[in-house]
C-alpha atoms as a PDB file:
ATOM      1  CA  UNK A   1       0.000   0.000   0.000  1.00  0.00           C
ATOM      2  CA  UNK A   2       1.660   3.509  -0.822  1.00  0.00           C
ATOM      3  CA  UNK A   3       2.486   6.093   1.750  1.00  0.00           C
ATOM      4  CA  UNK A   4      -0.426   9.420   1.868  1.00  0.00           C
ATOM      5  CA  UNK A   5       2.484  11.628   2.073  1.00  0.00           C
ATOM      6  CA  UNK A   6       0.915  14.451  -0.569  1.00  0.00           C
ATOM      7  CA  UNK A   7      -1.564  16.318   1.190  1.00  0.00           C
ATOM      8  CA  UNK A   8      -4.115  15.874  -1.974  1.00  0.00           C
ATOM      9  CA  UNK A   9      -3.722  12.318  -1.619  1.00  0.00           C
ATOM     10  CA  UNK A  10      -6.270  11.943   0.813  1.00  0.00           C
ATOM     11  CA  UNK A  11      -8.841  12.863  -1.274  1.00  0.00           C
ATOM     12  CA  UNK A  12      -9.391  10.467  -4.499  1.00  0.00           C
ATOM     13  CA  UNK A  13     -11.217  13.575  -6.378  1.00  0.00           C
ATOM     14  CA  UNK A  14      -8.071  16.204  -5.065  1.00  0.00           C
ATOM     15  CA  UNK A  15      -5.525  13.201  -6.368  1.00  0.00           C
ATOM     16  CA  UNK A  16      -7.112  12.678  -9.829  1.00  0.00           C
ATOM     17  CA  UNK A  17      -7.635  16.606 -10.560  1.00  0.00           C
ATOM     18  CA  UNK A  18      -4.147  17.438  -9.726  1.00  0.00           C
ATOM     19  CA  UNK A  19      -2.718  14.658 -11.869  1.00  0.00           C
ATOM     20  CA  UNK A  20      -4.807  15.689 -15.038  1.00  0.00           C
ATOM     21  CA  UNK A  21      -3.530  18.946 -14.128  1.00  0.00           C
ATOM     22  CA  UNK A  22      -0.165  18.102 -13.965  1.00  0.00           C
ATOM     23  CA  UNK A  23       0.050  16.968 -17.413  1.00  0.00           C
ATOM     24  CA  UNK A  24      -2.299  19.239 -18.489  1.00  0.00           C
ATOM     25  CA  UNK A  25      -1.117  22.024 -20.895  1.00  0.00           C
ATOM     26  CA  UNK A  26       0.587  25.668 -19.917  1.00  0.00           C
ATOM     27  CA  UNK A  27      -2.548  27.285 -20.831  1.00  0.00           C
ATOM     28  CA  UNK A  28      -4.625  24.479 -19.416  1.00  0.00           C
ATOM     29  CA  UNK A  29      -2.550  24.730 -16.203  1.00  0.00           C
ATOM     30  CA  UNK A  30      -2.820  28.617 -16.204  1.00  0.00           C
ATOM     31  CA  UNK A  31      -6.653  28.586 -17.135  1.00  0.00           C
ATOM     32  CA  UNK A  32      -6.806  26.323 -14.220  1.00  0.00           C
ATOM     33  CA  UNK A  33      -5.014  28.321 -11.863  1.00  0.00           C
ATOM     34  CA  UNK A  34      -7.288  31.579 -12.260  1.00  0.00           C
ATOM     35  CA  UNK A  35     -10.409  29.349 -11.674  1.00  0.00           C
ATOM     36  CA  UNK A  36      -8.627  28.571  -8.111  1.00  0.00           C
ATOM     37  CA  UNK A  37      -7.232  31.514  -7.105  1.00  0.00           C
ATOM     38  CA  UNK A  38     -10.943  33.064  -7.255  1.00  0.00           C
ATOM     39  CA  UNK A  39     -11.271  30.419  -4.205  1.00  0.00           C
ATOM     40  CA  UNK A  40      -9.268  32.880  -2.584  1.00  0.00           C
ATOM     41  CA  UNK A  41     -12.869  34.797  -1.822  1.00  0.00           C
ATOM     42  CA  UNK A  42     -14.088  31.754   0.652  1.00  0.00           C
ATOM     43  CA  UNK A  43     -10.362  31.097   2.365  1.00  0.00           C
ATOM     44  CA  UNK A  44      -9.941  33.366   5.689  1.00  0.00           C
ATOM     45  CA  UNK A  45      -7.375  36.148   5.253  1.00  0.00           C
ATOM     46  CA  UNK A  46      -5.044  34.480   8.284  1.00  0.00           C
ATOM     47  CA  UNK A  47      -4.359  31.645   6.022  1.00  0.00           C
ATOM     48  CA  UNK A  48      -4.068  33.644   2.738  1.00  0.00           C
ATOM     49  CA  UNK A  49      -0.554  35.194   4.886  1.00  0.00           C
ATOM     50  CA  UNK A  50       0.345  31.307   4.920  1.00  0.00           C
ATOM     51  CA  UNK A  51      -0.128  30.648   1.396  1.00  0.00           C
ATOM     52  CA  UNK A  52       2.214  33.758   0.840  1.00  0.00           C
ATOM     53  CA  UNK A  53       4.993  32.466   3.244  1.00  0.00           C
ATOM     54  CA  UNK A  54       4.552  28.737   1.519  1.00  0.00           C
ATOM     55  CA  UNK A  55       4.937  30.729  -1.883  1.00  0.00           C
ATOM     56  CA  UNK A  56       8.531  32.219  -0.361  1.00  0.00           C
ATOM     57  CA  UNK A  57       9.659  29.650   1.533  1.00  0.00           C
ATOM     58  CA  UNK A  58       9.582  27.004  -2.063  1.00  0.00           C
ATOM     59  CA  UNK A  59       8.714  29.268  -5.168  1.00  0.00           C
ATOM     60  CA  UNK A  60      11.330  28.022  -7.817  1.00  0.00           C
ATOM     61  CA  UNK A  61      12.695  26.147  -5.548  1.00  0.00           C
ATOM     62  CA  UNK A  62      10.808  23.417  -3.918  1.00  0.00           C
ATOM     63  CA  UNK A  63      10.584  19.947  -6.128  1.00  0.00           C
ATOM     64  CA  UNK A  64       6.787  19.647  -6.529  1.00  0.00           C
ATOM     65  CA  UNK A  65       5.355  20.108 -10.495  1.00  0.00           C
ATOM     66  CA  UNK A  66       3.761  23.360  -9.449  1.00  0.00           C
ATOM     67  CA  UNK A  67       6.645  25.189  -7.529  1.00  0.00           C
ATOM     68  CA  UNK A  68       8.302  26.289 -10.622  1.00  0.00           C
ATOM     69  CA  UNK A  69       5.403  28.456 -11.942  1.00  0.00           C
ATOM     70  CA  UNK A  70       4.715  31.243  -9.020  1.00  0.00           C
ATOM     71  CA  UNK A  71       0.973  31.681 -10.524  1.00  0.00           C
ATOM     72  CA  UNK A  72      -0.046  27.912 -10.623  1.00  0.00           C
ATOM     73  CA  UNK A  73       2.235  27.376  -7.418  1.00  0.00           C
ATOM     74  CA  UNK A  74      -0.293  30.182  -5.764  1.00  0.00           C
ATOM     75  CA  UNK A  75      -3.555  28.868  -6.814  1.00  0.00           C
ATOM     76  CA  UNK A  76      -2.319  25.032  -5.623  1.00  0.00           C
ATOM     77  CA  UNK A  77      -1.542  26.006  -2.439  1.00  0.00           C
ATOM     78  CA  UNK A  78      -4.915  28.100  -2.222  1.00  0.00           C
ATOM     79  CA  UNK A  79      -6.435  24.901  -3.087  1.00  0.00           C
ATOM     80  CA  UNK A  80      -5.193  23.170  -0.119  1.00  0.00           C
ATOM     81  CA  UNK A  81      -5.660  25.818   2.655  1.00  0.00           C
ATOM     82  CA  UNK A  82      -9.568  25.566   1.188  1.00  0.00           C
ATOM     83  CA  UNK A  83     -11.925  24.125   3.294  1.00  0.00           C
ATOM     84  CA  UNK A  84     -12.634  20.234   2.379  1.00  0.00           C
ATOM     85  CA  UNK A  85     -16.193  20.884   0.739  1.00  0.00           C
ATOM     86  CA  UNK A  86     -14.224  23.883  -1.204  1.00  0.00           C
ATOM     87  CA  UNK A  87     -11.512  21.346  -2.049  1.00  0.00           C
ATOM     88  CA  UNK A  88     -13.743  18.610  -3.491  1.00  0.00           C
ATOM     89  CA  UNK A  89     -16.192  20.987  -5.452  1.00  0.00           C
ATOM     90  CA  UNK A  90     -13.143  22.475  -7.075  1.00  0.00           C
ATOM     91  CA  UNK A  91     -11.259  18.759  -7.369  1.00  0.00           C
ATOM     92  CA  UNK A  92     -15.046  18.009  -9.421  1.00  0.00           C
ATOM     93  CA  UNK A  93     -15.115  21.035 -11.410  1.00  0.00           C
ATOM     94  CA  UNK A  94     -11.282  20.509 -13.030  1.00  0.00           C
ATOM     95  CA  UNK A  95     -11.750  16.833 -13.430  1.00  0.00           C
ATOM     96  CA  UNK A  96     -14.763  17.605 -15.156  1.00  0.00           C
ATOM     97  CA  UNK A  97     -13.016  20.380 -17.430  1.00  0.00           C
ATOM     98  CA  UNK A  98      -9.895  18.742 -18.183  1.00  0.00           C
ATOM     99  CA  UNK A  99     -11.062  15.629 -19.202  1.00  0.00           C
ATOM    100  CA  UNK A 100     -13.593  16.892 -21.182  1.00  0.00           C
ATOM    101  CA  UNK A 101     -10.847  18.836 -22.941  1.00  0.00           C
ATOM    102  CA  UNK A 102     -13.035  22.296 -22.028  1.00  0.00           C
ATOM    103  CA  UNK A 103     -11.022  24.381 -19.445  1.00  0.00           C
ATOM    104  CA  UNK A 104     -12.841  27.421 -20.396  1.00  0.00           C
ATOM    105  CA  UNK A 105     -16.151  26.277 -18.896  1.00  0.00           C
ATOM    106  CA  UNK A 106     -14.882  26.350 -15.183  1.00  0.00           C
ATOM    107  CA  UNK A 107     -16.066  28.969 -13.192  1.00  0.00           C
ATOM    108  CA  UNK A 108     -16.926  29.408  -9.223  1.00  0.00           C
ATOM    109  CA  UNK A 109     -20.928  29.048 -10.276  1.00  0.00           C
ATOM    110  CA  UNK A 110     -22.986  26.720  -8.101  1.00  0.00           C
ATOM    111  CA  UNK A 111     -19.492  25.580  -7.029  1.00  0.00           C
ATOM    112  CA  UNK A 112     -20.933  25.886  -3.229  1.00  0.00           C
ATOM    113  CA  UNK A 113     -23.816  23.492  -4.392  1.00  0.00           C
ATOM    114  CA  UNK A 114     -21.239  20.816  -5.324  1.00  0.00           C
ATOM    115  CA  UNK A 115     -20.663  20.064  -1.931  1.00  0.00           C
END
């Protein structure tokens, strides 16, 4: 059995819509990332000054696909401060998106009623 040692691991839908991510296009992947920075709205402002000293502490330099891009790096780790419901409506939304080849369709709609 492997190790849970991502913290989007956890989550089956988190898991799969980071991994279609991650070998998504750039555009794809940038698309992507303004559709989760706008979850920035429903994270408290405490742990937006967390996401900021993650960005710091491992932008361009950490190991992880999305370190190396400070825009995508921001709205992954935005992603994971999110609360859980937040986190799985998103993980839905981008599944649903990038497999149907259609990242332009994702917006923050009804993404409260995906919970």
């Amino acid at each position: 059995m492997t190790d849970n040692r991502r913290w989007y691991d956890k989550d089956p839908s988190l898991k799969e819509a980071l991994e279609l991510l991650s070998l998504s296009s750039k555009d794809e992947k940038d698309q992507a990332a303004e559709f989760i920075q706008k979850l920035q709205d429903q994270v408290a402002a405490d742990v937006i000054e967390s996401v900021y000293e993650t960005m710091n502490k491992y932008c361009e330099k950490g190991n992880r696909w999305y370190d190396q891009d400070p825009f995508i790096m921001k709205a992954i780790e935005l992603l994971r401060v999110a609360p859980p419901h937040v986190q799985r409506a998103a993980a839905k939304k981008l599944i649903k998106a990038l497999s149907k080849d259609d990242i332009e369709s994702l917006n923050l709609e009804s993404l409260n009623a995906e919970e």
